[in-house]
N, C-alpha and C. Protein backbone atom coordinates (compact mmCIF):
# COMPACT_ATOMS: atom_id res chain seq x y z
N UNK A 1 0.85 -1.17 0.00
CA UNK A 1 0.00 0.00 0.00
C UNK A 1 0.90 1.24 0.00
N UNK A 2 0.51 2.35 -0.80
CA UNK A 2 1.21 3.38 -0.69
C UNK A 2 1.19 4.35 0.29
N UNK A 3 1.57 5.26 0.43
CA UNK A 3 1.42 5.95 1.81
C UNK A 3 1.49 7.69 1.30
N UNK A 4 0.38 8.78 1.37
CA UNK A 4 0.42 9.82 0.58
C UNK A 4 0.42 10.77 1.81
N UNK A 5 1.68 12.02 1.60
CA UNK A 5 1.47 12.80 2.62
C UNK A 5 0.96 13.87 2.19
N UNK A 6 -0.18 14.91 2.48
CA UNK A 6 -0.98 15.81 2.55
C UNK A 6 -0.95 16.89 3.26
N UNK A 7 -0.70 18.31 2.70
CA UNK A 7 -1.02 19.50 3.37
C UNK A 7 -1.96 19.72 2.98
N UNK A 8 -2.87 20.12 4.36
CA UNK A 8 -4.03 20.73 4.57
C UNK A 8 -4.29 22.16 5.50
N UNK A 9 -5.20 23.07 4.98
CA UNK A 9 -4.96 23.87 5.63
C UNK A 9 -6.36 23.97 6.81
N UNK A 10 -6.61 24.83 7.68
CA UNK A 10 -7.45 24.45 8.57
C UNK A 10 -8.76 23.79 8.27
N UNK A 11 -9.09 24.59 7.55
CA UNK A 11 -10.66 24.44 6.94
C UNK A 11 -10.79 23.06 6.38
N UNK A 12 -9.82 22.62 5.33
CA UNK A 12 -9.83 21.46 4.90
C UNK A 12 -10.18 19.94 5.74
N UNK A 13 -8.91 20.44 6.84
CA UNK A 13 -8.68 19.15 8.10
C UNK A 13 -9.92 19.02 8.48
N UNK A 14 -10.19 20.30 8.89
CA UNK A 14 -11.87 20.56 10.12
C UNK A 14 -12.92 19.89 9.17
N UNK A 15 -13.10 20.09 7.74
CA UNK A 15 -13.83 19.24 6.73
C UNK A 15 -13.68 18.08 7.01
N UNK A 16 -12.77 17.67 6.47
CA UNK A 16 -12.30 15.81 6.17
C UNK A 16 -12.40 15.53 7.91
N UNK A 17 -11.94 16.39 8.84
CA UNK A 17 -12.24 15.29 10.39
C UNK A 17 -13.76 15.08 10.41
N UNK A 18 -14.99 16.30 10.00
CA UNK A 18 -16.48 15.71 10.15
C UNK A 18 -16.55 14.82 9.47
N UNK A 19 -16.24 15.03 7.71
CA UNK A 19 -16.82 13.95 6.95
C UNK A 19 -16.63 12.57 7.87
N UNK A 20 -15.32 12.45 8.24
CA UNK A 20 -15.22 11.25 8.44
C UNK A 20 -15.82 10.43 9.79
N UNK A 21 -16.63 11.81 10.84
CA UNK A 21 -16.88 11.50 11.81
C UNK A 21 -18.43 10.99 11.62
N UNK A 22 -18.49 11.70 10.45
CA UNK A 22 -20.05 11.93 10.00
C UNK A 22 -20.36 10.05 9.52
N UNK A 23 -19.20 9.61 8.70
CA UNK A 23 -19.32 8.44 7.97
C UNK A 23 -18.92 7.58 8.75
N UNK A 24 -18.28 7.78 10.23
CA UNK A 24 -17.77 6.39 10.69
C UNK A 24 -16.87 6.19 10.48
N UNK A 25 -16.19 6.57 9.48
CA UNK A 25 -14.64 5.84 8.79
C UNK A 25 -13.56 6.49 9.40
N UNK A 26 -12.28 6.05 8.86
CA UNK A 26 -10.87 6.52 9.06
C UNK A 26 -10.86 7.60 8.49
N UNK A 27 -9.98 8.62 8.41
CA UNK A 27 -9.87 9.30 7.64
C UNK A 27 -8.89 9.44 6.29
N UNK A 28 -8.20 7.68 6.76
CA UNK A 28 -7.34 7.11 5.31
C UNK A 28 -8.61 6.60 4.07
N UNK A 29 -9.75 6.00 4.96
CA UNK A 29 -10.82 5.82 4.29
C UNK A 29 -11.30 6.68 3.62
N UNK A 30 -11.81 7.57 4.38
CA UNK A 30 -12.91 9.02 3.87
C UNK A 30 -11.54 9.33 2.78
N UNK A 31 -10.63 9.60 2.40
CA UNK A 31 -9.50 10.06 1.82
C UNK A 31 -9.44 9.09 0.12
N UNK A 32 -9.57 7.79 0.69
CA UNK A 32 -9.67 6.69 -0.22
C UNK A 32 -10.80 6.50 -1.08
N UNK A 33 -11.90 7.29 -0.28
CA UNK A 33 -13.22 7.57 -0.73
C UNK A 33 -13.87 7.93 -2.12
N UNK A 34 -12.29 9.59 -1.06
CA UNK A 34 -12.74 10.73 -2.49
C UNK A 34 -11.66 10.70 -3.85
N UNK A 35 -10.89 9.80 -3.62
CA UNK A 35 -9.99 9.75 -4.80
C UNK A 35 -10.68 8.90 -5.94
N UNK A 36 -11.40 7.90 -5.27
CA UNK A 36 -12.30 7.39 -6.30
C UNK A 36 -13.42 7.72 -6.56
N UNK A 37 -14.00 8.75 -5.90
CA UNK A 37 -15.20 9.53 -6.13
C UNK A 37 -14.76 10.27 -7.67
N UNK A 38 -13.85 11.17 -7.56
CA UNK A 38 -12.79 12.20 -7.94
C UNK A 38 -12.51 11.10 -9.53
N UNK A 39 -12.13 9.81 -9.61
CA UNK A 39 -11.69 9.07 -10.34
C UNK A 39 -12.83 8.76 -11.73
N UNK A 40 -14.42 8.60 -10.94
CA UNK A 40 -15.11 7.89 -11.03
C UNK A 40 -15.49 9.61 -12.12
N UNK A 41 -16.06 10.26 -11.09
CA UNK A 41 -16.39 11.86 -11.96
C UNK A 41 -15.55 12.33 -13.47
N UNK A 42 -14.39 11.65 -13.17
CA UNK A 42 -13.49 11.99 -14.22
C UNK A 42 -13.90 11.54 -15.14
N UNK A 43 -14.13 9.87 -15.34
CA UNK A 43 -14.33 9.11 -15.82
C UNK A 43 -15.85 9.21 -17.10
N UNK A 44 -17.26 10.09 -15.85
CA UNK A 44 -18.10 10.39 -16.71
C UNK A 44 -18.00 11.35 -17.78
N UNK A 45 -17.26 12.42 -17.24
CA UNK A 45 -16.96 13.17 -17.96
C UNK A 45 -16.11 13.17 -19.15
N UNK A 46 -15.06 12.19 -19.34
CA UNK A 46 -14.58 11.44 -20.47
C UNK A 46 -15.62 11.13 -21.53
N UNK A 47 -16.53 10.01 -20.63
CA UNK A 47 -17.87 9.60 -21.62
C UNK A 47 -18.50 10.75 -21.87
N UNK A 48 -18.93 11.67 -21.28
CA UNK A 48 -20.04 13.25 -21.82
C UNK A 48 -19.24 13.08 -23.27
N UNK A 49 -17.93 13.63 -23.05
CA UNK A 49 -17.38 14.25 -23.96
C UNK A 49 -17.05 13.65 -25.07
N UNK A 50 -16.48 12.26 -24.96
CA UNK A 50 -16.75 11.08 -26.09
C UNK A 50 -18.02 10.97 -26.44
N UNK A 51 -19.39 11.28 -26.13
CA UNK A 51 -20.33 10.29 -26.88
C UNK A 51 -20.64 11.83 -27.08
N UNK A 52 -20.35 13.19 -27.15
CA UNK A 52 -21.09 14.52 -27.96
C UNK A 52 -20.14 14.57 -29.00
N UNK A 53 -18.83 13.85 -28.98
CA UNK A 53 -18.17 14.23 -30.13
C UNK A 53 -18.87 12.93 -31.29
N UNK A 54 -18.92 12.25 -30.74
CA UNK A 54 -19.88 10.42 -31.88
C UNK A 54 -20.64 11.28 -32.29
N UNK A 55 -21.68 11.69 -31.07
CA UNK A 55 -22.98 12.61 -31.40
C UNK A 55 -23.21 12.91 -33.17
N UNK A 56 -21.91 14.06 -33.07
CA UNK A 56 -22.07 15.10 -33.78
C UNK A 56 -21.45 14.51 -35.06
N UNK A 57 -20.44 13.55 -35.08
CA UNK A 57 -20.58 12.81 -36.53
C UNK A 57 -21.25 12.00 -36.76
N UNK A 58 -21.80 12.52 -38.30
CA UNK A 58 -22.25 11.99 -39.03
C UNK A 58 -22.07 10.16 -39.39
N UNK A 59 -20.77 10.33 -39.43
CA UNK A 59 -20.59 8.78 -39.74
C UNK A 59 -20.63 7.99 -38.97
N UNK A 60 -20.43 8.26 -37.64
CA UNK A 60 -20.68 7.43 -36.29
C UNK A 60 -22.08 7.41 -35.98
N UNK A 61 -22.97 8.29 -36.38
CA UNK A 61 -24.68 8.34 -36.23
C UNK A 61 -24.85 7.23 -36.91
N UNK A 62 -24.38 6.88 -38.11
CA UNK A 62 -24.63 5.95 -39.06
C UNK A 62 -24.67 4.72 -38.58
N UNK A 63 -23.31 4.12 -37.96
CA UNK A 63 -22.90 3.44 -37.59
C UNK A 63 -23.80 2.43 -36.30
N UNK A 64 -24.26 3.92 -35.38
CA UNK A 64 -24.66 3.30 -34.60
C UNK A 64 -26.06 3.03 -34.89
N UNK A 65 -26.41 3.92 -36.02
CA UNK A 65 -28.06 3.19 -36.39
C UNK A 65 -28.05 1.68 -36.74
N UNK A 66 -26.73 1.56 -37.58
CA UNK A 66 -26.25 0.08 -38.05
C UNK A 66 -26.30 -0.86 -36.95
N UNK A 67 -25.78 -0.78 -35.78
CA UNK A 67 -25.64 -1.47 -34.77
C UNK A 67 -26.93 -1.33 -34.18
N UNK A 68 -28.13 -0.70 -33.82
CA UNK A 68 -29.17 -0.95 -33.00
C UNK A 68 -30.02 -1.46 -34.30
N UNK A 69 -30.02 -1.35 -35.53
CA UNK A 69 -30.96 -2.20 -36.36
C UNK A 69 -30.69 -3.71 -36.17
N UNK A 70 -29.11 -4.23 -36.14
CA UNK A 70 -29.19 -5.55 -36.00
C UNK A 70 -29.05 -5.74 -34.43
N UNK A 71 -29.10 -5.03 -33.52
CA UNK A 71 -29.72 -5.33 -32.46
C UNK A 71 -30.85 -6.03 -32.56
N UNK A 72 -31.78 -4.89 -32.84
CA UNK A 72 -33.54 -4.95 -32.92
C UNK A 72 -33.60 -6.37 -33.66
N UNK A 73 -33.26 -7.00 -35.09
CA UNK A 73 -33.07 -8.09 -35.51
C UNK A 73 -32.43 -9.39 -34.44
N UNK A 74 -31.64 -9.19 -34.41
CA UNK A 74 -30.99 -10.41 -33.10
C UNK A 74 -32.33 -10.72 -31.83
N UNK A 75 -32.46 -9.55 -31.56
CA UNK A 75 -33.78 -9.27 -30.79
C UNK A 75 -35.47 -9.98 -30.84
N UNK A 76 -35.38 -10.42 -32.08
CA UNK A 76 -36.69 -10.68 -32.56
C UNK A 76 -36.54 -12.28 -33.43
């Protein structure tokens, strides 16, 4: 396991000590939490931005009409 050292300034600590008092957890937990919270957010936002750029071509509209017609076929 890795081991990450952190400056925090008051406000922050006084944050992360409720969250974590609030949740029960450690505060290596609550910490472990938000990196994959943080990871996970990133992650949608990748997809937003990948499926408005498909969106907007043309040839990938195509494509994917291609793919849900033989869906709908496989389907039936």
């Amino acid at each position: 396991m890795t081991t990450v050292t952190v400056r925090l300034d008051d406000k922050t600590r006084k944050e992360l000590e409720q969250v974590a008092e609030e949740m029960g957890e450690s505060i290596s937990e609550v910490v472990r939490k938000a990196i994959h919270l943080a990871w996970f957010t990133t992650m949608q936002e990748r997809m937003r931005k990948e499926s408005a750029e498909i969106a907007s071509d043309p040839a990938e509209r195509e494509e994917a009409e291609r793919i849900r017609e033989w869906a709908r076929y496989l389907a039936s």
